[in-house]
PDB file of N, CA and C in Angstrom:
ATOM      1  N   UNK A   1       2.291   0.308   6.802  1.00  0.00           N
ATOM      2  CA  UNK A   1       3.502  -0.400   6.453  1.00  0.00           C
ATOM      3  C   UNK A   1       3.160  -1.433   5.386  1.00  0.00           C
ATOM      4  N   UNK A   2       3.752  -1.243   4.289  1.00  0.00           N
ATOM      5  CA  UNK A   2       4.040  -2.405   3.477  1.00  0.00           C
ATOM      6  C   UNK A   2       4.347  -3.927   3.383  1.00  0.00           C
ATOM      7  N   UNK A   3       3.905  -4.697   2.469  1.00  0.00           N
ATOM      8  CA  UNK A   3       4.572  -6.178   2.612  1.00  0.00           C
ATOM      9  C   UNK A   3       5.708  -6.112   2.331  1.00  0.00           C
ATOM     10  N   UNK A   4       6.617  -5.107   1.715  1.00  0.00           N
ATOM     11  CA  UNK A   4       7.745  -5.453   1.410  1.00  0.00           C
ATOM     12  C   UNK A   4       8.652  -4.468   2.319  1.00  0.00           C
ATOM     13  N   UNK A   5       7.981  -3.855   3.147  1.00  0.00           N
ATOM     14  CA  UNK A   5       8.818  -3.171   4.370  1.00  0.00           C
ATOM     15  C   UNK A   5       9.166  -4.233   5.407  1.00  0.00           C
ATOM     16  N   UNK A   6       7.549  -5.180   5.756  1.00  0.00           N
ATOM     17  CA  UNK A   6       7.533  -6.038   6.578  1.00  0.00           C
ATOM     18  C   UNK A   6       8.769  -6.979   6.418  1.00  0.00           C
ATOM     19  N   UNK A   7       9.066  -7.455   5.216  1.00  0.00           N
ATOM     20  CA  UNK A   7       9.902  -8.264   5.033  1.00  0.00           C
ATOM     21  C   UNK A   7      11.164  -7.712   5.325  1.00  0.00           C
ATOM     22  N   UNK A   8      11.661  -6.521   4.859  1.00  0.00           N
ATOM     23  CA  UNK A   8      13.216  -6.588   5.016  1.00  0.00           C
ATOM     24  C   UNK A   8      13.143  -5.930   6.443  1.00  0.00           C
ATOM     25  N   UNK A   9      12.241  -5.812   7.246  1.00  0.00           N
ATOM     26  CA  UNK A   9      12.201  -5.552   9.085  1.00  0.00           C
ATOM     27  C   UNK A   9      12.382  -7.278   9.224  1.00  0.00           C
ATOM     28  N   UNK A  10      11.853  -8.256   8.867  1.00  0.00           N
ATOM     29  CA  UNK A  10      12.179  -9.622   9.033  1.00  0.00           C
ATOM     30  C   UNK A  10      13.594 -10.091   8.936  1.00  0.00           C
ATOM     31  N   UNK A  11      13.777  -9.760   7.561  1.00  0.00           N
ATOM     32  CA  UNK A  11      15.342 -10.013   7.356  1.00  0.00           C
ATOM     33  C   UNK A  11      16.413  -9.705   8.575  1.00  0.00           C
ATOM     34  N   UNK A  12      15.959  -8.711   9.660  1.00  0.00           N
ATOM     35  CA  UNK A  12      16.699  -8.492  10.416  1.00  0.00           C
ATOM     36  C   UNK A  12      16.466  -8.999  11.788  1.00  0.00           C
ATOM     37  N   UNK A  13      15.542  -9.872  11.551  1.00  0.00           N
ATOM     38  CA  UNK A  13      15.678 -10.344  12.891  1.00  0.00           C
ATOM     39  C   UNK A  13      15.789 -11.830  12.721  1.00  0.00           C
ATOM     40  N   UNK A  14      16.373 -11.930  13.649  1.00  0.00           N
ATOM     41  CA  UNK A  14      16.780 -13.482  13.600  1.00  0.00           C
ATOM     42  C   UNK A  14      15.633 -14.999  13.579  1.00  0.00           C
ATOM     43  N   UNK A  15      15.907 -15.871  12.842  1.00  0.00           N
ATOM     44  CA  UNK A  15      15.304 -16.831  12.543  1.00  0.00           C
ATOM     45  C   UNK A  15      15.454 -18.104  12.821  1.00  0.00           C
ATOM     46  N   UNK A  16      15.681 -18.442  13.665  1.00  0.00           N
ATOM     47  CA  UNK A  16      16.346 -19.745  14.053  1.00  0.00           C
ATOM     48  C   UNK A  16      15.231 -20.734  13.496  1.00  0.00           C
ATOM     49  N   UNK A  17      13.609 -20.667  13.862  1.00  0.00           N
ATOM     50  CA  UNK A  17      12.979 -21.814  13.419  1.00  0.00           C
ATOM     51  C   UNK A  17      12.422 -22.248  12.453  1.00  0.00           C
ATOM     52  N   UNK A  18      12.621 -21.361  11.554  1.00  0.00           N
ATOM     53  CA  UNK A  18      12.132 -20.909  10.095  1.00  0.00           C
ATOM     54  C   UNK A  18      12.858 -21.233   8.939  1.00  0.00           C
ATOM     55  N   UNK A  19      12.432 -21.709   8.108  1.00  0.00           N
ATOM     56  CA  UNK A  19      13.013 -22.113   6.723  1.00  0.00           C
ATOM     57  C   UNK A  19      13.637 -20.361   6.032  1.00  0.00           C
ATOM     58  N   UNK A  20      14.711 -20.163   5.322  1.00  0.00           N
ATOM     59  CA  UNK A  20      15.116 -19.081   5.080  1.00  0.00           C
ATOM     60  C   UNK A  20      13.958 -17.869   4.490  1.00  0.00           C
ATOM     61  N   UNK A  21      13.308 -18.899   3.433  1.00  0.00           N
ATOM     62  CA  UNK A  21      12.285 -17.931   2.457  1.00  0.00           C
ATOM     63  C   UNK A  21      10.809 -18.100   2.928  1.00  0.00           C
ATOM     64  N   UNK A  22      10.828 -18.696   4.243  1.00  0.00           N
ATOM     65  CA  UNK A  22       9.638 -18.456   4.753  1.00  0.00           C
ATOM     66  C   UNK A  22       9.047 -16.847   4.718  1.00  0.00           C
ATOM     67  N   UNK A  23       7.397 -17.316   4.469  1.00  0.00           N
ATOM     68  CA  UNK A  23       6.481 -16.049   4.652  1.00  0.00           C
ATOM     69  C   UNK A  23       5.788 -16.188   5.790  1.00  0.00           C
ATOM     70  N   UNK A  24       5.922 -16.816   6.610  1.00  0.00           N
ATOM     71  CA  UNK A  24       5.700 -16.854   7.958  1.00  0.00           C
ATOM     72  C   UNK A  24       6.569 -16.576   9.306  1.00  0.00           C
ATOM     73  N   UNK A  25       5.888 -16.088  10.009  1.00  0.00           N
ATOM     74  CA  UNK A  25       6.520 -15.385  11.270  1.00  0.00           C
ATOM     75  C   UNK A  25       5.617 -16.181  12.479  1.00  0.00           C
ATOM     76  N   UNK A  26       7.050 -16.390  13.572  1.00  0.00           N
ATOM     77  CA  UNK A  26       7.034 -16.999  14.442  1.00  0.00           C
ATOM     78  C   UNK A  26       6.494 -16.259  15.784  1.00  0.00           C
ATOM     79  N   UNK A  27       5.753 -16.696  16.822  1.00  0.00           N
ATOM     80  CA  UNK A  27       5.123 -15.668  17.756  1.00  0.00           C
ATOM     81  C   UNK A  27       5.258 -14.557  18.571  1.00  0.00           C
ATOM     82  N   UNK A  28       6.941 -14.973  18.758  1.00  0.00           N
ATOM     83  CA  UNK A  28       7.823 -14.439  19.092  1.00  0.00           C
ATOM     84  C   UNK A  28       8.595 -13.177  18.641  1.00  0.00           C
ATOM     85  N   UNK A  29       8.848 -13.166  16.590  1.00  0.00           N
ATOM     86  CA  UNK A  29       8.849 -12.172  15.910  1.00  0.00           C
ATOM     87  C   UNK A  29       7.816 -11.453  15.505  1.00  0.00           C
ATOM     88  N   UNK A  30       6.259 -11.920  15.970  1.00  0.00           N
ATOM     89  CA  UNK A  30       5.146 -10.745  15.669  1.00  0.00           C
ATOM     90  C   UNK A  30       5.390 -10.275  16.707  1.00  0.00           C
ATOM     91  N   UNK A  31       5.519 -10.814  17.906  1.00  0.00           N
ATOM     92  CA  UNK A  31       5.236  -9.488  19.419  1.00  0.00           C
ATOM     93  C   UNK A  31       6.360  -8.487  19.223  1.00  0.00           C
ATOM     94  N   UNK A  32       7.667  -9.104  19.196  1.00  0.00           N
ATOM     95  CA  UNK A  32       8.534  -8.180  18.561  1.00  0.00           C
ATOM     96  C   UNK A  32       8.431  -7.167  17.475  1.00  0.00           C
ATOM     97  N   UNK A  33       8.059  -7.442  16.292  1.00  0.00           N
ATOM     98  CA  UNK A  33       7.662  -6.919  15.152  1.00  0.00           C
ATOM     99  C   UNK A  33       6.101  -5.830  15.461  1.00  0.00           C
ATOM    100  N   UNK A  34       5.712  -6.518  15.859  1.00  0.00           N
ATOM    101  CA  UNK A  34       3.990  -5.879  16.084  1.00  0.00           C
ATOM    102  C   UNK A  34       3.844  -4.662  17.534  1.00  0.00           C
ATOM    103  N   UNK A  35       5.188  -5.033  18.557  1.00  0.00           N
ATOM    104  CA  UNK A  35       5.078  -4.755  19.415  1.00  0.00           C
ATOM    105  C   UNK A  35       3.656  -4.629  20.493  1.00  0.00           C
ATOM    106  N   UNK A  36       2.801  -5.778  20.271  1.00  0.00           N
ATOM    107  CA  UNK A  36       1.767  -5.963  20.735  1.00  0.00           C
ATOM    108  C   UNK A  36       2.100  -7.050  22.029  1.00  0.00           C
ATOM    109  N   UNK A  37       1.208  -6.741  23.008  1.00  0.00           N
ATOM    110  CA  UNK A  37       1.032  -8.161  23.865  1.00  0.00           C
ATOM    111  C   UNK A  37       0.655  -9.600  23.797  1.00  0.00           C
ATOM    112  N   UNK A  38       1.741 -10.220  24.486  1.00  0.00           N
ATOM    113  CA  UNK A  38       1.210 -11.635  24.085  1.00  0.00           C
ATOM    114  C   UNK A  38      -0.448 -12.008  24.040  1.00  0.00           C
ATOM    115  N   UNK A  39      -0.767 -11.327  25.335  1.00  0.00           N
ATOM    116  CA  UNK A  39      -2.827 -11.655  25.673  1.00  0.00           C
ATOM    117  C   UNK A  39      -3.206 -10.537  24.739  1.00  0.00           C
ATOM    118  N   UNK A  40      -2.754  -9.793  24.052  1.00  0.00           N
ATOM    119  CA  UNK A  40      -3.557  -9.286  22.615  1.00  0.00           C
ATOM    120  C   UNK A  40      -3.287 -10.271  21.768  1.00  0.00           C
ATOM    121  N   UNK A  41      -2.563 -10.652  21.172  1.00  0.00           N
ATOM    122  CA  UNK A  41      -2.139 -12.004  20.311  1.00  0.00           C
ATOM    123  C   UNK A  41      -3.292 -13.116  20.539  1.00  0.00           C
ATOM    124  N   UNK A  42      -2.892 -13.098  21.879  1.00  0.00           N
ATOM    125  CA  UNK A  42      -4.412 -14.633  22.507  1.00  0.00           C
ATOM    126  C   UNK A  42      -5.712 -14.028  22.486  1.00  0.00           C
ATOM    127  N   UNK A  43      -6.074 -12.868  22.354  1.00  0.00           N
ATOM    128  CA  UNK A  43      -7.157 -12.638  22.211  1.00  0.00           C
ATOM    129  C   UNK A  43      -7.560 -12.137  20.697  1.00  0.00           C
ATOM    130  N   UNK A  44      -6.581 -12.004  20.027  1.00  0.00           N
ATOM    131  CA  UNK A  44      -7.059 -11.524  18.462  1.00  0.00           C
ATOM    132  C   UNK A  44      -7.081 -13.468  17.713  1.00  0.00           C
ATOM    133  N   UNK A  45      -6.661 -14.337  18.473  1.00  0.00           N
ATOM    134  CA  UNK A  45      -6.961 -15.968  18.162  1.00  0.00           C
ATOM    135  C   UNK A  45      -8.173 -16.372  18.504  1.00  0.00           C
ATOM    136  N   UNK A  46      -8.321 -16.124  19.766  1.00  0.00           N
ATOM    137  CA  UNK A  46      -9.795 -16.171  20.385  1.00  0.00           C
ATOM    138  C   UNK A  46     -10.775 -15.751  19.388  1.00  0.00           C
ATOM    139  N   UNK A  47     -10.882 -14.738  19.212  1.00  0.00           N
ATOM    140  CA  UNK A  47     -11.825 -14.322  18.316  1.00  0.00           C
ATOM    141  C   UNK A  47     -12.130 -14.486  16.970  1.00  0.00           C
ATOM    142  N   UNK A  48     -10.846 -15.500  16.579  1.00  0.00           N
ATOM    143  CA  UNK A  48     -10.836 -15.539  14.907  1.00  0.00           C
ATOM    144  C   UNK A  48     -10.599 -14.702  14.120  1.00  0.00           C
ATOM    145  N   UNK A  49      -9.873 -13.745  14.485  1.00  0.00           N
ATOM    146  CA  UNK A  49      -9.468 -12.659  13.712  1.00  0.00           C
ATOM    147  C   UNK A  49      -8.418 -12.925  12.604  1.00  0.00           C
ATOM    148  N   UNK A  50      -7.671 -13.619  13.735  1.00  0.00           N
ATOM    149  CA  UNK A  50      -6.329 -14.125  12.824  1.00  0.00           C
ATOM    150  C   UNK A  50      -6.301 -15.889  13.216  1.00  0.00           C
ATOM    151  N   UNK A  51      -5.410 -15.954  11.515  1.00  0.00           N
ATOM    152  CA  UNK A  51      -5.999 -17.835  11.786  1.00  0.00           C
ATOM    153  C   UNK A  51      -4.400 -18.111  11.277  1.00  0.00           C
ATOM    154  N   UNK A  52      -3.064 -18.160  12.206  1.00  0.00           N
ATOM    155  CA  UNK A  52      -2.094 -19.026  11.686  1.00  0.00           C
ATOM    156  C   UNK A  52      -1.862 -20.575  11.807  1.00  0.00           C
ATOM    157  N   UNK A  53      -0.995 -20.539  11.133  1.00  0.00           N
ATOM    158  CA  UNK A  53      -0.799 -21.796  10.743  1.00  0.00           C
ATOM    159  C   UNK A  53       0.336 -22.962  12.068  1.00  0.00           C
ATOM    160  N   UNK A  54      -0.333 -23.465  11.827  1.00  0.00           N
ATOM    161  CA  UNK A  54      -0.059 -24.720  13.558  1.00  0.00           C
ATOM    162  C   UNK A  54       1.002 -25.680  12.938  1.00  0.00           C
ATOM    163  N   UNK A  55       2.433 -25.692  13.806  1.00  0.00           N
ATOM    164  CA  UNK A  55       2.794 -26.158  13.065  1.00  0.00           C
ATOM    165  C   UNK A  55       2.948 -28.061  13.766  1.00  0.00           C
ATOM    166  N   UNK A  56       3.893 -29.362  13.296  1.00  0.00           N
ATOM    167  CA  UNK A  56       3.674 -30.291  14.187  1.00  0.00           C
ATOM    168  C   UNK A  56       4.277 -30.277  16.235  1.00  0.00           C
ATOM    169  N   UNK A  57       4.677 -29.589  16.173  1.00  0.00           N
ATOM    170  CA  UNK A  57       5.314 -29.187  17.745  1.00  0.00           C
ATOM    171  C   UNK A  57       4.154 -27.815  18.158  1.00  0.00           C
ATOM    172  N   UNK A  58       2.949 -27.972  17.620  1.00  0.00           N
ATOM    173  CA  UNK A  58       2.330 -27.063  18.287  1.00  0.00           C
ATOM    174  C   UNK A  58       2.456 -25.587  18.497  1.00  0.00           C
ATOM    175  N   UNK A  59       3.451 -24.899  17.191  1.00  0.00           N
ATOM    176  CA  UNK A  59       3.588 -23.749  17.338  1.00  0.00           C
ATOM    177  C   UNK A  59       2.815 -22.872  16.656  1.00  0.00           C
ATOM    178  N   UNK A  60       2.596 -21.628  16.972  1.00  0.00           N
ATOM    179  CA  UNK A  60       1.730 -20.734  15.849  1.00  0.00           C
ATOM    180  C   UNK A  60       3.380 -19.876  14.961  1.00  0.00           C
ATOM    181  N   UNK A  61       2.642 -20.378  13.569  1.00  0.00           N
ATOM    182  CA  UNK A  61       3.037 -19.197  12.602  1.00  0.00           C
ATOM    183  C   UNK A  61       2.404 -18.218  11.851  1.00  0.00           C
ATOM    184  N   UNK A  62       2.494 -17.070  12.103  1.00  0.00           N
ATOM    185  CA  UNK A  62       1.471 -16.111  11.194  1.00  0.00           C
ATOM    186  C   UNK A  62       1.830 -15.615   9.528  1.00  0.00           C
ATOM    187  N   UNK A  63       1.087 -15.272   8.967  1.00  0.00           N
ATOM    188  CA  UNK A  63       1.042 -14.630   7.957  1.00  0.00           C
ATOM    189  C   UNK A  63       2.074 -13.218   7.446  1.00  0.00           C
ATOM    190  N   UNK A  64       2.098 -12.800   6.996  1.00  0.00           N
ATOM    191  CA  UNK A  64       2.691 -11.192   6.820  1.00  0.00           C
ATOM    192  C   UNK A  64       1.287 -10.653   6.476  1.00  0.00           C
ATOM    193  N   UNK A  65       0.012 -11.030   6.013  1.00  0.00           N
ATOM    194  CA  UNK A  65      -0.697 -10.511   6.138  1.00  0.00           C
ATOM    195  C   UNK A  65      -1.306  -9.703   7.612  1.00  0.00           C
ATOM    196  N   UNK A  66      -1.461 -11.309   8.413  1.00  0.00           N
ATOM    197  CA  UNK A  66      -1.703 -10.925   9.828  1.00  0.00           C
ATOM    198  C   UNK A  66      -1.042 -10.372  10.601  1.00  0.00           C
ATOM    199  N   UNK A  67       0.420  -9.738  10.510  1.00  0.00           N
ATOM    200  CA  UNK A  67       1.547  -8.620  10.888  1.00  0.00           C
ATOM    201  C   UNK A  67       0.865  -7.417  10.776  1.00  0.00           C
ATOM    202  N   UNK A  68       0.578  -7.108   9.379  1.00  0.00           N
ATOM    203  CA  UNK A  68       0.029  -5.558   8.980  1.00  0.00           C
ATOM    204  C   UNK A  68      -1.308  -5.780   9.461  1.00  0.00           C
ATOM    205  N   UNK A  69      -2.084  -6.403   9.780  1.00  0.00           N
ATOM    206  CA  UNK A  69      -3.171  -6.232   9.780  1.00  0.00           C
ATOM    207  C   UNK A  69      -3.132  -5.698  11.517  1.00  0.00           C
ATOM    208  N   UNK A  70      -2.285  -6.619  12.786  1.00  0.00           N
ATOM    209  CA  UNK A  70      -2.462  -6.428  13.596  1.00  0.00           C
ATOM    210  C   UNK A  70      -1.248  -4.704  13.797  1.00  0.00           C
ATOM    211  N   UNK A  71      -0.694  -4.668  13.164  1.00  0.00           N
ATOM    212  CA  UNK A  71      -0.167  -3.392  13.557  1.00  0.00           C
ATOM    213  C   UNK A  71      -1.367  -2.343  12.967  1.00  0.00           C
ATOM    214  N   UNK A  72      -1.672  -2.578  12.516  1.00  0.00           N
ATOM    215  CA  UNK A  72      -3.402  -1.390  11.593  1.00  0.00           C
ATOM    216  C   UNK A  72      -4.004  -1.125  13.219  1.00  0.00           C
ATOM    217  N   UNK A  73      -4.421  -2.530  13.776  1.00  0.00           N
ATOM    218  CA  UNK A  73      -5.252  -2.736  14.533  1.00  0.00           C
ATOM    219  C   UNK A  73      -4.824  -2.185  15.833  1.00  0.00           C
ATOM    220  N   UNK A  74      -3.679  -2.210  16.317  1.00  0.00           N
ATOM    221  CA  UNK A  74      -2.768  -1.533  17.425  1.00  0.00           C
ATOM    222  C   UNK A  74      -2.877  -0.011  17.305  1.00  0.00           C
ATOM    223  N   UNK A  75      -2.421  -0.002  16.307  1.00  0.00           N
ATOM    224  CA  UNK A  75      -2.372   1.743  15.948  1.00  0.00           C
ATOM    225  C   UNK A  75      -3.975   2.465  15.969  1.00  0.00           C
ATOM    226  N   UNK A  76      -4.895   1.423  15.835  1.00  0.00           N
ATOM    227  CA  UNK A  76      -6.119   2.162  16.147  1.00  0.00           C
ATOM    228  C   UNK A  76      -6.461   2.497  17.618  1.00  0.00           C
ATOM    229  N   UNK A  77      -6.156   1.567  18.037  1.00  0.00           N
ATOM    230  CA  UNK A  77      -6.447   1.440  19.633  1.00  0.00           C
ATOM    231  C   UNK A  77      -5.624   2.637  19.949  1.00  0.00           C
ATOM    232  N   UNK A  78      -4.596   2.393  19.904  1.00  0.00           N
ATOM    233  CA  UNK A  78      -3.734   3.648  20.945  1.00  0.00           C
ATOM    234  C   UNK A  78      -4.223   4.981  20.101  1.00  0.00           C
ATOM    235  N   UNK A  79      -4.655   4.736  18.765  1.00  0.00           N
ATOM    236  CA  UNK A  79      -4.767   6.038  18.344  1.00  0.00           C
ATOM    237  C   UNK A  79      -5.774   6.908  19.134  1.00  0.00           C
ATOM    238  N   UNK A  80      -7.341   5.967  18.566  1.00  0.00           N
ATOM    239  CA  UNK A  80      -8.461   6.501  18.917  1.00  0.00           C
ATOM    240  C   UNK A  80      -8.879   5.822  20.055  1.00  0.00           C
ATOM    241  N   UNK A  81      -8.069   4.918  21.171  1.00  0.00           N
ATOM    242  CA  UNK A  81      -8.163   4.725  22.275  1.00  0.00           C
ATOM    243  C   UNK A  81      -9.475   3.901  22.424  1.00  0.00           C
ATOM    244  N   UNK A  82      -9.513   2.818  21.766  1.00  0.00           N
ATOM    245  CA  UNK A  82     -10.614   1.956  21.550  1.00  0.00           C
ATOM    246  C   UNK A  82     -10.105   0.785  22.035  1.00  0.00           C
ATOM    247  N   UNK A  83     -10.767  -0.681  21.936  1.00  0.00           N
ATOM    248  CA  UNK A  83     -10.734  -1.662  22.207  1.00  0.00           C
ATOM    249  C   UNK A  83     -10.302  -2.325  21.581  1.00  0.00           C
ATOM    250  N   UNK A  84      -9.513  -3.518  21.825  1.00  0.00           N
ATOM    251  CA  UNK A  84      -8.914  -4.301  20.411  1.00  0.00           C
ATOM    252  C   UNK A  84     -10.629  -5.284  19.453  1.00  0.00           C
ATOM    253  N   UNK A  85     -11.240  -5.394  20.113  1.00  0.00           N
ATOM    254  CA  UNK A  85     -12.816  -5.796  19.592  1.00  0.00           C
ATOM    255  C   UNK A  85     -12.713  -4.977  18.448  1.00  0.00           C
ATOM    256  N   UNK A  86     -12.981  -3.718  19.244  1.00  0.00           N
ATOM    257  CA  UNK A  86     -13.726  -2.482  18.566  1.00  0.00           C
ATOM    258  C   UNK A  86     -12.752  -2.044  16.945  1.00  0.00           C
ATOM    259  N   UNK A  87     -11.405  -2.336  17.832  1.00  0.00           N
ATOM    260  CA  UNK A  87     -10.347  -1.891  16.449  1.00  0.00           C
ATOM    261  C   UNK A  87     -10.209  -3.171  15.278  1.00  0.00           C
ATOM    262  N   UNK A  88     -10.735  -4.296  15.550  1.00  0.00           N
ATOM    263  CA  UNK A  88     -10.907  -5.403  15.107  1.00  0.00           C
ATOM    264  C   UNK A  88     -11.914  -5.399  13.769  1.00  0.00           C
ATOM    265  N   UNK A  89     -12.712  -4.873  14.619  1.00  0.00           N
ATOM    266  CA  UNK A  89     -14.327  -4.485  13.646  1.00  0.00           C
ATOM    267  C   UNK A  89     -13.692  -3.141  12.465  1.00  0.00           C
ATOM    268  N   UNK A  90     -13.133  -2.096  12.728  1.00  0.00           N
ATOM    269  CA  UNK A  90     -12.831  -1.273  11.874  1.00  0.00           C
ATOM    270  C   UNK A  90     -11.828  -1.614  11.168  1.00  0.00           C
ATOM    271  N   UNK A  91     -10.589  -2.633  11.239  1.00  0.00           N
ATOM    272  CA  UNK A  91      -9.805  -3.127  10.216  1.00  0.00           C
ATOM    273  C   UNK A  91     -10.527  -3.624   9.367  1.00  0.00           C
ATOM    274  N   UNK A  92     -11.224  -4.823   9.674  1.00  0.00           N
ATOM    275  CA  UNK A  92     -12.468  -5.462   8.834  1.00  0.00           C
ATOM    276  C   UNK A  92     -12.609  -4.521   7.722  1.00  0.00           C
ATOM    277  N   UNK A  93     -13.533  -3.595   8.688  1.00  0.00           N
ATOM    278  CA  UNK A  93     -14.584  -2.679   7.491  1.00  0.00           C
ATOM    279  C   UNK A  93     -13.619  -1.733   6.483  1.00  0.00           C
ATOM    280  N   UNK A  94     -12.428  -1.631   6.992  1.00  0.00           N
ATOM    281  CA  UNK A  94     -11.500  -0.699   6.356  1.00  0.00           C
ATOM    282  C   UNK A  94     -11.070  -1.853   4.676  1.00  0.00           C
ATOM    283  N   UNK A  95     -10.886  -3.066   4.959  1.00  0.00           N
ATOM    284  CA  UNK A  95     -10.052  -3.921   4.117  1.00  0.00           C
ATOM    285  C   UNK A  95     -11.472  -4.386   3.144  1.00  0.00           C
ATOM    286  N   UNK A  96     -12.941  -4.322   3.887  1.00  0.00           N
ATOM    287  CA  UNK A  96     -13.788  -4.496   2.840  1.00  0.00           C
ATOM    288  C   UNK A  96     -14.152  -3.851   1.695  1.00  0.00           C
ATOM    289  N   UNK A  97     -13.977  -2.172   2.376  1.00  0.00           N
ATOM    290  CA  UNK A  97     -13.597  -0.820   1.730  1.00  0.00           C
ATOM    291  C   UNK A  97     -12.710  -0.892   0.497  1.00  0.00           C
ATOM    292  N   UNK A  98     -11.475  -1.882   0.766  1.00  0.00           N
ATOM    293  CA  UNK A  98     -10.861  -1.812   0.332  1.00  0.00           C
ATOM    294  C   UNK A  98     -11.348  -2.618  -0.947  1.00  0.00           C
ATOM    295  N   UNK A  99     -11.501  -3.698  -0.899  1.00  0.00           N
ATOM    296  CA  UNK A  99     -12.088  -4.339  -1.968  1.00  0.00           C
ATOM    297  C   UNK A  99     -12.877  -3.878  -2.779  1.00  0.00           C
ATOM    298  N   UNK A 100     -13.920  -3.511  -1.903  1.00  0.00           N
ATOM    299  CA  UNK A 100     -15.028  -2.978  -2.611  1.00  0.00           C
ATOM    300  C   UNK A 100     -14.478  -1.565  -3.981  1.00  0.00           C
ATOM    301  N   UNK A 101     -13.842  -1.101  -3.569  1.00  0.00           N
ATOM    302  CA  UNK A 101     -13.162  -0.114  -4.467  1.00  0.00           C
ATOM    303  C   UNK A 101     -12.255  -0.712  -5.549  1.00  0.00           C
ATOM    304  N   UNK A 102     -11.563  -1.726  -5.057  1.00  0.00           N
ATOM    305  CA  UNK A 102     -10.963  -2.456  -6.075  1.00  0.00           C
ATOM    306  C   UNK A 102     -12.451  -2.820  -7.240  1.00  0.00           C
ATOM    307  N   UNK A 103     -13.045  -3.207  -6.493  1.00  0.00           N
ATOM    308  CA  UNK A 103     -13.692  -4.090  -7.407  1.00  0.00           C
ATOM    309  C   UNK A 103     -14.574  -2.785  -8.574  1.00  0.00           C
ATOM    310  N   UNK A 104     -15.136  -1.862  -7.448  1.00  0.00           N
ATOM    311  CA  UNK A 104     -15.575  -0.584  -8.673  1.00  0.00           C
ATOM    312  C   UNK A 104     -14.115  -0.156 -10.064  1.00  0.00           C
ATOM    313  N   UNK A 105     -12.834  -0.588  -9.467  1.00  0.00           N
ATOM    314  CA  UNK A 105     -12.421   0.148 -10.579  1.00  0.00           C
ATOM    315  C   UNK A 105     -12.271  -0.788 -11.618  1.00  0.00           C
ATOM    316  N   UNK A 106     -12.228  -2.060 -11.290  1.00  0.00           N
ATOM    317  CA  UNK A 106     -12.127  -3.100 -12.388  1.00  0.00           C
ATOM    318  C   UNK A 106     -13.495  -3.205 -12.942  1.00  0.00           C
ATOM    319  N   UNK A 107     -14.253  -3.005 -12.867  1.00  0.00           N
ATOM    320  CA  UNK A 107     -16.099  -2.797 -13.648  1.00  0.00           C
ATOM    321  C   UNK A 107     -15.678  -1.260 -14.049  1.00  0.00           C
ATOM    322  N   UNK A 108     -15.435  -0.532 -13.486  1.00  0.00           N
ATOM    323  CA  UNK A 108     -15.261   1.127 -14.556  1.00  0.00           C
ATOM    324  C   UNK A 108     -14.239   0.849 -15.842  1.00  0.00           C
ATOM    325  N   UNK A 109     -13.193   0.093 -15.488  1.00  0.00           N
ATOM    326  CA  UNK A 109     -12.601  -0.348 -16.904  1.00  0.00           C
ATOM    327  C   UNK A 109     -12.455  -1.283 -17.763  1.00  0.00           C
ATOM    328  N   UNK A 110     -14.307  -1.975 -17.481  1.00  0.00           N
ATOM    329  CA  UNK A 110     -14.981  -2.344 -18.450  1.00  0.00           C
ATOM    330  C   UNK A 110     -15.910  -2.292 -19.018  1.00  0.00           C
ATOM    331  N   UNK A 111     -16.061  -0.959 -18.776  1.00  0.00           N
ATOM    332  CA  UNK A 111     -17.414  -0.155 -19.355  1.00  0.00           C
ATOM    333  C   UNK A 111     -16.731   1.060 -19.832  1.00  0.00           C
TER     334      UNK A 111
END
């Protein structure tokens, strides 16, 4: 899923605590959105996987990065029936992948 899928799935859900053009999502619209468990949520924090943003009343807001990343990470688990650890470690290596290829094609088209 896309960042710009993510968003207009946002647009439709309601926002009460959020500034309109916020890029952040409230904990409440990732479990919804992500359809993940709250103690997956507390345990992908635990681990530092995902780092949102705290707001002054003590709330977590996430990223749209950390949306796609934890739906990647869901979909591994149920896929290949792994651990959220384990599916944790292969998003990682998948998004380093990712770079890393970015970065070969920007050096191939400068040589």
């Amino acid at each position: 899923m896309t960042t710009k899928r993510l968003k207009e799935i946002l647009c439709k859900v309601e926002r009460p605590n959020l500034p309109e053009r916020s890029e952040l999502v409230a904990w409440a619209q990732l479990v919804e959105i992500t359809r993940v468990e709250p103690a997956h949520v507390s345990e992908l924090l635990e681990l530092g996987w995902i780092s949102p943003v705290k707001t002054r009343a003590e709330e977590y807001l996430f990223r749209l990065r950390d949306v796609y990343r934890i739906q990647k990470l869901m979909r591994l688990c149920r896929d290949l029936d792994i651990s959220v650890m384990g599916a944790s470690i292969v998003v990682d290596l998948l998004e380093r992948i990712e770079q890393l290829e970015d970065e070969l094609e920007r050096t191939k088209r400068l040589i």
